[in-house]
Protein backbone atom coordinates (compact mmCIF):
# COMPACT_ATOMS: atom_id res chain seq x y z
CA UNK A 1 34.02 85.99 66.10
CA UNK A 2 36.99 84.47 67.45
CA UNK A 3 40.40 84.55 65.50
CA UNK A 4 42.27 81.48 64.79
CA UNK A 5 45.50 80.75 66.86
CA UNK A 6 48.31 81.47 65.37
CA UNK A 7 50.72 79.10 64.34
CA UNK A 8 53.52 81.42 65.96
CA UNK A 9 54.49 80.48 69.86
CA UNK A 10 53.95 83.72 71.61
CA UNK A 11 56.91 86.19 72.03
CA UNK A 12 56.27 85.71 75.76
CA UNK A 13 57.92 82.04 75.90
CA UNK A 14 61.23 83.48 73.99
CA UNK A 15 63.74 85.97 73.20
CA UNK A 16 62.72 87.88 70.58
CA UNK A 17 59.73 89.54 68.61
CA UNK A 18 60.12 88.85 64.74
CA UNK A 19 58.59 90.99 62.33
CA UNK A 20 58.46 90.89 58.42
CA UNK A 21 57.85 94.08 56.60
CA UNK A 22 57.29 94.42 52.71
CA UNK A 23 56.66 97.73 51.18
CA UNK A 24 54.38 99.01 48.31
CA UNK A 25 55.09 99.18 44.58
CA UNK A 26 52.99 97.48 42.23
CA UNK A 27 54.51 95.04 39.57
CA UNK A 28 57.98 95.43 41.80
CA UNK A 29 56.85 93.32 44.10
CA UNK A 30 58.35 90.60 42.26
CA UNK A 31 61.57 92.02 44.00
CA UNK A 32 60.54 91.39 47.34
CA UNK A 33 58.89 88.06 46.41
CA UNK A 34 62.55 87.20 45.05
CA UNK A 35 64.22 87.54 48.26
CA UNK A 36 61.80 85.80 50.23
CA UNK A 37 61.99 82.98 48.11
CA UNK A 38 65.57 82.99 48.54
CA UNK A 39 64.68 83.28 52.62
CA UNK A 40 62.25 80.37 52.84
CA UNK A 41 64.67 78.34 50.41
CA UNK A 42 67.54 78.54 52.98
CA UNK A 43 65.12 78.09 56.23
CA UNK A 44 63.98 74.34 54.60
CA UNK A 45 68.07 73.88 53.79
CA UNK A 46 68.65 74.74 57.72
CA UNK A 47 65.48 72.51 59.38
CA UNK A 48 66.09 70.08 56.64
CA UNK A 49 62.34 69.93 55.93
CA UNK A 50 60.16 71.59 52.38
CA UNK A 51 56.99 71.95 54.24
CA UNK A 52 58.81 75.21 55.95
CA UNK A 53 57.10 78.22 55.18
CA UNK A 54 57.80 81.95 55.84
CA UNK A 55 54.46 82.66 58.13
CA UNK A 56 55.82 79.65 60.84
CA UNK A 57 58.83 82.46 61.76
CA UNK A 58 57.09 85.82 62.44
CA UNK A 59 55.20 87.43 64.96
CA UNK A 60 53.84 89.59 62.36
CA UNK A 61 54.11 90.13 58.61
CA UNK A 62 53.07 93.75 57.17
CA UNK A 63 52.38 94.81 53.99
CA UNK A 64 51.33 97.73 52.04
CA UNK A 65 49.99 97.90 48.24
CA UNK A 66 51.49 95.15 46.37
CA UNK A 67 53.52 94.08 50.00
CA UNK A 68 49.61 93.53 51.23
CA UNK A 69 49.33 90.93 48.80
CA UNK A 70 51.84 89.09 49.09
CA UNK A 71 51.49 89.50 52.73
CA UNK A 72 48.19 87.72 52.87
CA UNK A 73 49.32 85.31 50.41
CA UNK A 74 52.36 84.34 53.12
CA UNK A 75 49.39 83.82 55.88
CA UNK A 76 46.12 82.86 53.96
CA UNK A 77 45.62 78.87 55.32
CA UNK A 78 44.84 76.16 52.57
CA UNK A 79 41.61 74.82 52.63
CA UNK A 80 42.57 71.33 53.08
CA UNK A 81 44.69 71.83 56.24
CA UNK A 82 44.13 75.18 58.36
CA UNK A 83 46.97 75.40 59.92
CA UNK A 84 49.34 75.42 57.09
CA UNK A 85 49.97 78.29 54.82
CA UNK A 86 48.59 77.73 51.03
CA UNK A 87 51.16 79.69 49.37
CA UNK A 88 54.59 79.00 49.35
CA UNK A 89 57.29 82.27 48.31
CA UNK A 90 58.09 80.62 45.06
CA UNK A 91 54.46 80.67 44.32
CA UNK A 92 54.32 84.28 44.80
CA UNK A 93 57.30 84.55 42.87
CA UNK A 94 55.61 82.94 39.95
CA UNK A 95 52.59 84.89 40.29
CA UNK A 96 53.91 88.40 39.46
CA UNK A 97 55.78 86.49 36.74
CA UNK A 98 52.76 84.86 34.97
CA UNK A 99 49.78 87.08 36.26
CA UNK A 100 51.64 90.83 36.06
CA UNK A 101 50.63 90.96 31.90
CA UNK A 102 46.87 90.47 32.67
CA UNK A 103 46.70 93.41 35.62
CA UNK A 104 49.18 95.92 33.89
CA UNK A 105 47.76 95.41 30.25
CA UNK A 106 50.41 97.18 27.98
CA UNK A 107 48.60 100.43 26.11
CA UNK A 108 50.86 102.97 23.98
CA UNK A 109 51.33 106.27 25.31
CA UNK A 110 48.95 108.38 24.05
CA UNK A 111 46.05 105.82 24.82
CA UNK A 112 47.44 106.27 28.74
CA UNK A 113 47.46 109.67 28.49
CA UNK A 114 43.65 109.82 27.47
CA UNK A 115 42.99 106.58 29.70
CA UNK A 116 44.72 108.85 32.55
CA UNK A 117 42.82 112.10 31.85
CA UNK A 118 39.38 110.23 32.25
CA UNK A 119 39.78 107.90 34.78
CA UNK A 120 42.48 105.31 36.01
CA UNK A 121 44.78 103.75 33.77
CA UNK A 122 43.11 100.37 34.35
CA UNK A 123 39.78 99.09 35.74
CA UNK A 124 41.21 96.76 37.81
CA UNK A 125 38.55 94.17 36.92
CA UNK A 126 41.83 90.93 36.00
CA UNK A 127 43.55 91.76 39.22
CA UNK A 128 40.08 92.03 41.62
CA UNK A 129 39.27 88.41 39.84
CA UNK A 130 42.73 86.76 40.94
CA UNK A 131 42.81 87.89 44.61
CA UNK A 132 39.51 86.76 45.12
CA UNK A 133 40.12 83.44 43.40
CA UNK A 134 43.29 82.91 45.17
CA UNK A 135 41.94 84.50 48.75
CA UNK A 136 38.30 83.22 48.48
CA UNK A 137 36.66 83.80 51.53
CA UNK A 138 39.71 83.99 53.82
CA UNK A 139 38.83 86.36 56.40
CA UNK A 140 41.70 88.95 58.39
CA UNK A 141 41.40 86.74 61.56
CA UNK A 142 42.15 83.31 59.38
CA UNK A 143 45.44 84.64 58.84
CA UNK A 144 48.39 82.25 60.35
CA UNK A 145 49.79 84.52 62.00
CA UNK A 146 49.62 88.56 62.66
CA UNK A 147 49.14 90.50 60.12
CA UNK A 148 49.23 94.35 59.35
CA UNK A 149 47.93 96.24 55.93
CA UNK A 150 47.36 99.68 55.88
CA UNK A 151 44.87 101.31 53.52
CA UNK A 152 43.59 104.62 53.33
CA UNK A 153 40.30 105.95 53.60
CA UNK A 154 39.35 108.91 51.05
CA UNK A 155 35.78 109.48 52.81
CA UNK A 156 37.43 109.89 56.27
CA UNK A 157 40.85 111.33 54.96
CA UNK A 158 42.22 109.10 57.36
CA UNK A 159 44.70 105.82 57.85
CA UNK A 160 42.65 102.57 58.31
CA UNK A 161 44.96 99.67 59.58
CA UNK A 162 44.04 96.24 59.31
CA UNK A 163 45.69 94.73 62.05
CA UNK A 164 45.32 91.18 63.41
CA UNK A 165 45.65 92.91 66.97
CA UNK A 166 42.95 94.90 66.61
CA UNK A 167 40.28 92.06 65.58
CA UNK A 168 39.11 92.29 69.08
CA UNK A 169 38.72 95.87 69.46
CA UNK A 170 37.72 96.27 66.11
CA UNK A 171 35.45 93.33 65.25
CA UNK A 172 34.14 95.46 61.90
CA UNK A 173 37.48 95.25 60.65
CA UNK A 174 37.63 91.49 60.46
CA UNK A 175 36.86 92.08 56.81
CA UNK A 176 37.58 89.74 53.95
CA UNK A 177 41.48 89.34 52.78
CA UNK A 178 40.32 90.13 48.97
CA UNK A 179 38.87 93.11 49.92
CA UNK A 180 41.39 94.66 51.95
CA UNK A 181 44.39 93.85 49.14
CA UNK A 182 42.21 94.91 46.46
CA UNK A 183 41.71 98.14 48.54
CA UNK A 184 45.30 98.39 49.64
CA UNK A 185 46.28 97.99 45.89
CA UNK A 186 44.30 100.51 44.29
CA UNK A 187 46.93 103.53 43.62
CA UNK A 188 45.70 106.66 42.93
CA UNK A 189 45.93 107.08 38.88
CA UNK A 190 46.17 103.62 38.67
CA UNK A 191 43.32 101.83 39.75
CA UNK A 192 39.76 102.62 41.04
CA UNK A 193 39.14 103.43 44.76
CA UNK A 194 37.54 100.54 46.35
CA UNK A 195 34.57 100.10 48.37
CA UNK A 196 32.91 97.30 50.95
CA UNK A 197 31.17 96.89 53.86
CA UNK A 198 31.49 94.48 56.91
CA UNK A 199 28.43 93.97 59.14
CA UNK A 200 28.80 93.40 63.02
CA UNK A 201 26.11 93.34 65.75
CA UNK A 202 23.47 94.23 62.64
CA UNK A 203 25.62 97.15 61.85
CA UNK A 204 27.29 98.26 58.58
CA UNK A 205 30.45 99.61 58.07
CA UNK A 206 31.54 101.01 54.95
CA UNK A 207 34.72 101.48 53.71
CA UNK A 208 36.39 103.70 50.47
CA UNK A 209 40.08 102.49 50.70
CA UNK A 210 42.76 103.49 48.28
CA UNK A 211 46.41 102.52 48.34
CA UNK A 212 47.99 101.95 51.37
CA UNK A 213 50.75 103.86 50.37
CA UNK A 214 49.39 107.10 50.93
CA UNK A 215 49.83 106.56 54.57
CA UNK A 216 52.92 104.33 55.05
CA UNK A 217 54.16 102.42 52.14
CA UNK A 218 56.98 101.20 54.12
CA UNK A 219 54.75 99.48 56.91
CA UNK A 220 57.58 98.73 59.35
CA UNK A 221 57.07 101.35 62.01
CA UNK A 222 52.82 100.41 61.94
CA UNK A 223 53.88 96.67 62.13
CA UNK A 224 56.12 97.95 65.54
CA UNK A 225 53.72 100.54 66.96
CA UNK A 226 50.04 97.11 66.44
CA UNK A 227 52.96 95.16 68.71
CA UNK A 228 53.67 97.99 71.01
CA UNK A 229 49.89 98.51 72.12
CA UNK A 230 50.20 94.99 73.04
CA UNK A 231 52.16 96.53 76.33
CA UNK A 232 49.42 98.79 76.70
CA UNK A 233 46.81 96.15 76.43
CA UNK A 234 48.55 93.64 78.92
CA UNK A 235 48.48 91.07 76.36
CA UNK A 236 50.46 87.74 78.51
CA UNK A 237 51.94 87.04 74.86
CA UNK A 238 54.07 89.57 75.38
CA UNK A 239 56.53 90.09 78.16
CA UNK A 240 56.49 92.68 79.65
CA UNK A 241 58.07 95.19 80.37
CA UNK A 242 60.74 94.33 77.49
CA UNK A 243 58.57 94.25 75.03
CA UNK A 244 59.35 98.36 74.03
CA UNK A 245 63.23 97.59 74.22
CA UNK A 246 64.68 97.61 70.90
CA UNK A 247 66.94 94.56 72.02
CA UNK A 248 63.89 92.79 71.52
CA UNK A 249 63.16 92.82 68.05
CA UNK A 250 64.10 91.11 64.51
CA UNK A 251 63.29 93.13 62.09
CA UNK A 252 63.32 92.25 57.91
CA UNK A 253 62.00 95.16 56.07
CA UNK A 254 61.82 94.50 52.50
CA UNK A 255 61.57 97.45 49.81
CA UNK A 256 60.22 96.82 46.08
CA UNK A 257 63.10 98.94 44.53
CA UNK A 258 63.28 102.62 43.23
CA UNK A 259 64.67 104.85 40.84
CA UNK A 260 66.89 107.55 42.33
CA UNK A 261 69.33 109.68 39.54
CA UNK A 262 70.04 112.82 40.06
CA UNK A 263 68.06 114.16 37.39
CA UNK A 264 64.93 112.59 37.73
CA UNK A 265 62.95 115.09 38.21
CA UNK A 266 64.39 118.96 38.07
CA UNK A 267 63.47 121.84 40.07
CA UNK A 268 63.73 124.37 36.84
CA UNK A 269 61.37 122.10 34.82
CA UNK A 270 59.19 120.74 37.41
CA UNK A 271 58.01 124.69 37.74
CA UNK A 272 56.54 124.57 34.13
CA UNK A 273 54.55 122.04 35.48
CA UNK A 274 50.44 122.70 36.42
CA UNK A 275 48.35 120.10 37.82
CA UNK A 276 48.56 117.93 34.34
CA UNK A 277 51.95 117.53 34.62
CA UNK A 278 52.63 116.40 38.12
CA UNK A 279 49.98 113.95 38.24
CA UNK A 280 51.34 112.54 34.25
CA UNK A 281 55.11 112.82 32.97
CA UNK A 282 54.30 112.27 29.39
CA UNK A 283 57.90 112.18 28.70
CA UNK A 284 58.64 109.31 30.95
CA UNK A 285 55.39 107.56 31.74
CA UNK A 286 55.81 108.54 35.11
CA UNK A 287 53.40 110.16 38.11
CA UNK A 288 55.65 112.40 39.89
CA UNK A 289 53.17 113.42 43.16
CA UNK A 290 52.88 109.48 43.37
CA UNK A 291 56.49 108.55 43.29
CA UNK A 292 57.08 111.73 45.69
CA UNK A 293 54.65 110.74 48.76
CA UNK A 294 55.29 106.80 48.37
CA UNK A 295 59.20 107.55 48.51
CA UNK A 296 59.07 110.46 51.07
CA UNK A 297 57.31 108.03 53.65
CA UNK A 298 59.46 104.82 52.63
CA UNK A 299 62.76 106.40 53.16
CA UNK A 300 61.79 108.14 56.36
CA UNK A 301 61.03 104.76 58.06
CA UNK A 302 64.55 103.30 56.99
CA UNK A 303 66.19 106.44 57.80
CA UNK A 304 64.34 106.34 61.36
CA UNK A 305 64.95 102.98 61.79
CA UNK A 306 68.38 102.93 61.13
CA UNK A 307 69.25 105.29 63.81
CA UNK A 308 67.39 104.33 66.46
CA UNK A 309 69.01 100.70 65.98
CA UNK A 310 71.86 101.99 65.27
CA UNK A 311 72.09 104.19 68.80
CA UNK A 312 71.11 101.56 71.02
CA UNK A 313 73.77 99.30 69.64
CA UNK A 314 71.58 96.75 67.75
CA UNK A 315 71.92 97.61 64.39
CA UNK A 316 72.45 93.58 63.63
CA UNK A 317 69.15 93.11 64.44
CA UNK A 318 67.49 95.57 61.59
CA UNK A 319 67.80 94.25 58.21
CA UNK A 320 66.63 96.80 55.35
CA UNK A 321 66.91 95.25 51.87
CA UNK A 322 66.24 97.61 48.99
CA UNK A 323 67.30 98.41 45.43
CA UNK A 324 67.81 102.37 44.81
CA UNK A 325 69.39 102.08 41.46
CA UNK A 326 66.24 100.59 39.01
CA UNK A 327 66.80 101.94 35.55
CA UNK A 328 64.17 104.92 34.88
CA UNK A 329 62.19 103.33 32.09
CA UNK A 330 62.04 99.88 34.13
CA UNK A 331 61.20 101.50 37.70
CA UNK A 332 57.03 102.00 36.55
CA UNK A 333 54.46 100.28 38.97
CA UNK A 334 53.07 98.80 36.09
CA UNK A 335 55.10 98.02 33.24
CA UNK A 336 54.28 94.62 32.49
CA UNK A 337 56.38 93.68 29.83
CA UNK A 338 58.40 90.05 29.10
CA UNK A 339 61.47 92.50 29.12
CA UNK A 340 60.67 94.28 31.98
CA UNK A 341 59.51 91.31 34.35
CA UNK A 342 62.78 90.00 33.12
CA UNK A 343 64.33 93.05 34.64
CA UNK A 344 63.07 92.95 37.91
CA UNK A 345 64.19 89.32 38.21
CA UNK A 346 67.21 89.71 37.82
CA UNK A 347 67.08 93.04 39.75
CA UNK A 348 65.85 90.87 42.77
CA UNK A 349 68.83 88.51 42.56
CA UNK A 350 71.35 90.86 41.53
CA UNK A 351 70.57 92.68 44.88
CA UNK A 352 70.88 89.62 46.64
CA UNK A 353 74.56 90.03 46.16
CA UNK A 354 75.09 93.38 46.87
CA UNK A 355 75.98 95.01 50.62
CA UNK A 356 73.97 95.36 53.23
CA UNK A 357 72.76 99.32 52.66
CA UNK A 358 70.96 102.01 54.27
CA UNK A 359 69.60 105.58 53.10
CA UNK A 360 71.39 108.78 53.83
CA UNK A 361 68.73 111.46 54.15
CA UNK A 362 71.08 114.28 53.29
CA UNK A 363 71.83 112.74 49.88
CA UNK A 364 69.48 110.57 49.03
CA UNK A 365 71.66 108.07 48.19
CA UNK A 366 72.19 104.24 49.52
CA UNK A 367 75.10 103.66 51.21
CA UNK A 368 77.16 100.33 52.35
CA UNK A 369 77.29 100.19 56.15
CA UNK A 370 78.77 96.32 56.58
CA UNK A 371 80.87 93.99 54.93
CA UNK A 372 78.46 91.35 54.27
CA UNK A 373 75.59 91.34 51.32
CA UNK A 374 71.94 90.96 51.82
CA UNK A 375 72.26 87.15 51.04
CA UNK A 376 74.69 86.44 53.72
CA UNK A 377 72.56 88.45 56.47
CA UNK A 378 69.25 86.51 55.16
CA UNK A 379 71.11 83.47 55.86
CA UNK A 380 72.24 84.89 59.55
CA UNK A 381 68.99 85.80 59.70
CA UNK A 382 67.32 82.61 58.81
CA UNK A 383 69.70 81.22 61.22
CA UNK A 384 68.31 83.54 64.18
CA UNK A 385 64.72 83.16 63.43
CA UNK A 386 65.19 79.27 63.62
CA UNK A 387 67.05 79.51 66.95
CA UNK A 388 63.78 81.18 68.52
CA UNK A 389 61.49 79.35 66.95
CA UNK A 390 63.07 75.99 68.86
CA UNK A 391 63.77 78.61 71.85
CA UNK A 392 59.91 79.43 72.59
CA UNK A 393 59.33 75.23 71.61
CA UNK A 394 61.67 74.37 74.79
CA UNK A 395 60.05 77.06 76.85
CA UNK A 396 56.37 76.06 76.83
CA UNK A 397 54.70 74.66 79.34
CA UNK A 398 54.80 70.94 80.16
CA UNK A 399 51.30 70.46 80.06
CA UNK A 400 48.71 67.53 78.75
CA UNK A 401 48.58 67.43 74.97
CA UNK A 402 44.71 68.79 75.14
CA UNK A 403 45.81 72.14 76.65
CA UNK A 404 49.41 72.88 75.17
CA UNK A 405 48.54 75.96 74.17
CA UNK A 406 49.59 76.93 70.73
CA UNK A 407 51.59 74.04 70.22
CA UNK A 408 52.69 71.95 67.02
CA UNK A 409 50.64 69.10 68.52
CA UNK A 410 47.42 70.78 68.67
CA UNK A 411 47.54 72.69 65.25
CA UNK A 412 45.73 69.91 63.76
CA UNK A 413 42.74 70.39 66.50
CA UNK A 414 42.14 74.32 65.58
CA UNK A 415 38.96 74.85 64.63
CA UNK A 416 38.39 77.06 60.93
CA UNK A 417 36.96 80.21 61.16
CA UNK A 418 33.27 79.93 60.92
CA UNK A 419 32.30 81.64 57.42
C-alpha cells in the first residue's frame, strides 16, 4: 500500500532537515500542546495566513506516550481535504483541557491504592473511545508528513518504532493511528497493555504494546537515527552525503515538565521500600520505578544532545524546552483536576518566558545557557523554519504542473489512502 506524499518538500531541495520532538507524560502534555500553540500562532503572524499549521514545517514530528498523540493529531488529514491537517495546536490545547477529567477520573487514595494492587488505575475504556473518534481510520502512512512513535512490546521485550520511513520495509506496521497512540499511551500502572493485529500478504501480525516510554520517552534521538537510515537507504530526498552532519538539522524537542527537588525521593527511605512501595508512593500518589526509567531516558537525550551540538558549534540549532520545577503534588501523569489543569496552563506559559535551559547531568538540575527565553527562540525558530520552507519552494524543479513533484499545486490531486 502506497503512503501518501507528504506535504513537506524533501530535505534534498533545501538547507536543512527539521524535526519536531514531543516527549511522554500523560495529562502534561497540555504543556507541550501550550507551546506549540504559541509556535503555530506566530508562524500564521509571520506568513500572514490562519490556514498555517505545524505539520507544513517538519520533516518529521515524533512522539512518545501522550507526545504520540498529539503527534498524530499534528499529521492526521481531515476528511474533507487530504492534504490539510484536521487539527490545529489550539485544538490540542483544548483537548487536554476539556477531555483530561474523563481519562484521569479523580478516585481518593485508598480506592487507587486497591485499584493499583489489582490492576491499572484506569481501564482506559474514555480515552480508547476519543482517539478512535478523533483518528477514525487514519492509517500511519496517511500521516502529512513523517512521523515517529515508539511503543514497546512486552511479548518480545523489545522497542517497536512506528516510523513513516519504515512503511516500506515494514508494510505490517502501517497499522491504524488509534491503535498505535492507544498502545503508546498505555503506562505501566496506569492503563492496560494493548493489543492488535495488522494483516499483510494474508499474514497476521500481532502486537502487545505498552508505553512508549519504556524505551525512549524523549523520542528525539529515534526521530534522528528513522532520518539517518535514509543515508543508508539512498533515499534522493535526502542529500547526501550531508545528511549525517549536524549542521544540517533543526531540532525542537519539547518536554511535558517534571518534578525535580532534592528530596523527592531519599536513599535512607527508599531502602524500607519492597516491591509495594516502589511501584506505589502512598504518601505522594506517586510511582517511583515509573518516574525513574521515563526521566533517566529523557534527560540522557537532552544531555546527549546538548553536547554534541554544542561541540560542533551549532548549539543555535537545538532547541530543548522543558519545565524541571512542577510542584510535587501537581507533577502526576494523571491528576485531572480543574486546579491542576489550571496548573499546567499556566506552567506552559509561564515557561514560555523563562531562559533557554539545558540539564546538567552531574546535578540534575536545569541550567540557563543563553540570554534569550524559550518564546524568543520559538519565534527565531519560526522564523528559520519559514525561510526553508520558501528555500526548498524556489529550488524545485521547473517542471509541468502534472509532474511537480510534491508541490503546493498538486496537493489537491493526491489520491487518499485506500481504506
Amino acid at each position: 500500500m502506497e503512503r501518501s506524499k507528504s506535504i513537506v518538500q524533501p530535505p534534498a531541495y533545501g538547507k536543512l532537515i527539521t524535526v519536531l520532538s514531543i516527549d511522554g507524560g500523560g495529562i502534561r502534555g497540555l504543556i507541550p500542546a501550550i507551546i506549540l500553540d504559541f509556535l503555530e500562532t506566530h508562524l500564521q503572524r509571520l506568513e500572514g495566513d490562519d490556514s498555517v499549521r505545524i505539520a507544513d514545517y517538519f520533516d518529521v514530528i515524533a512522539g512518545t506516550s501522550t507526545g504520540g498523540l498529539i503527534t498524530a493529531m499534528l499529521t492526521t488529514p481531515d476528511p474533507d481535504n487530504k492534504v490539510r491537517p484536521l487539527f490545529s495546536a489550539k485544538d490540542i490545547k483544548d483537548f487536554y483541557l476539556r477531555k483530561s477529567r474523563k481519562i484521569f477520573p479523580q478516585d481518593c487514595m485508598v480506592t487507587k491504592i486497591v485499584k493499583n494492587v489489582c490492576g491499572p488505575l484506569y481501564d482506559g475504556k474514555y480515552l480508547r473511545k476519543c482517539i478512535r473518534k478523533k483518528l477514525k481510520l487514519t492509517r500511519l502512512s496517511d500521516a502529512l508528513t513523517n512521523i515517529v512513535i515508539p511503543t514497546f512490546d512486552i511479548k518480545a521485550l523489545q522497542p517497536t518504532i512506528f516510523s513513516s520511513y519504515q512503511i516500506d520495509e515494514k508494510p505490517h506496521t502501517n497499522a491504524l493511528l488509534s491503535d498505535i497512540c492507544i498502545a503508546t499511551s498505555a503506562a505501566p500502572t496506569y492503563l492496560p497493555p494493548h493489543y492488535f493485529k495488522t494483516i499483510h500478504d494474508k499474514k497476521k501480525y500481532k502486537f502487545n504494546l505498552v508505553d512508549g516510554g519504556v524505551a525512549a520517552n524523549n523520542p528525539t534521538l529515534i526521530a534522528m537515527s528513522e532520518i539517518s537510515k535514509q543515508h543508508i537507504r539512498k533515499n534522493p530526498e535526502f542529500a547526501p552525503p550531508e545528511l549525517l552532519d549536524y549542521n544540517r538539522y533543526l531540532v525542537i524537542s519539547i518536554g511535558t515538565g517534571e518534578c525535580k527537588p532534592a528530596n523527592r525521593y531519599r536513599a535512607d527511605i527508599a531502602s524500607k521500600w519492597g516491591l509495594f512501595g516502589w511501584w506505589f508512593n502512598a504518601c505522594s500518589g506517586s510511582t517511583p520505578l515509573v518516574d525513574i526509567f521515563t526521566q533517566a531516558s529523557t534527560d540522557l537525550v537532552d544531555y546527549h544532545l546538548s553536547v554534541v551540538f554544542k561541540a560542533l558549534d551549532v548549539q543555535t540549532r537545538y532547541l530543548r524546552i522543558q519545565e524541571n520545577n512542577l510542584e510535587r503534588t501537581y507533577s502526576s501523569l494523571d491528576r485531572a483536576t480543574n486546579e491542576n489543569l489550571c496548573y499546567l496552563k499556566k506552567a506552559g506559559e509561564e515557561l514560555l518566558k523563562k531562559k533557554v535551559s539545558t540539564v546538567n547531568l552531574d546535578t540534575g538540575e536545569f541550567l540557563p545557557y543563553r540570554d534569550e527565553t524559550n518564546e524568543q527562540m520559538l519565534i527565531e525558530f519560526a522564523q528559520k523554519l519559514i525561510d526553508e520552507k520558501r528555500l526548498r519552494a524556489d529550488k524545485l524543479p521547473r517542471v509541468s504542473k502534472p509532474d511537480l513533484p510534491f508541490s503546493t499545486e498538486t496537493k489537491a490531486n493526491v489520491e487518499p489512502l485506500e481504506k
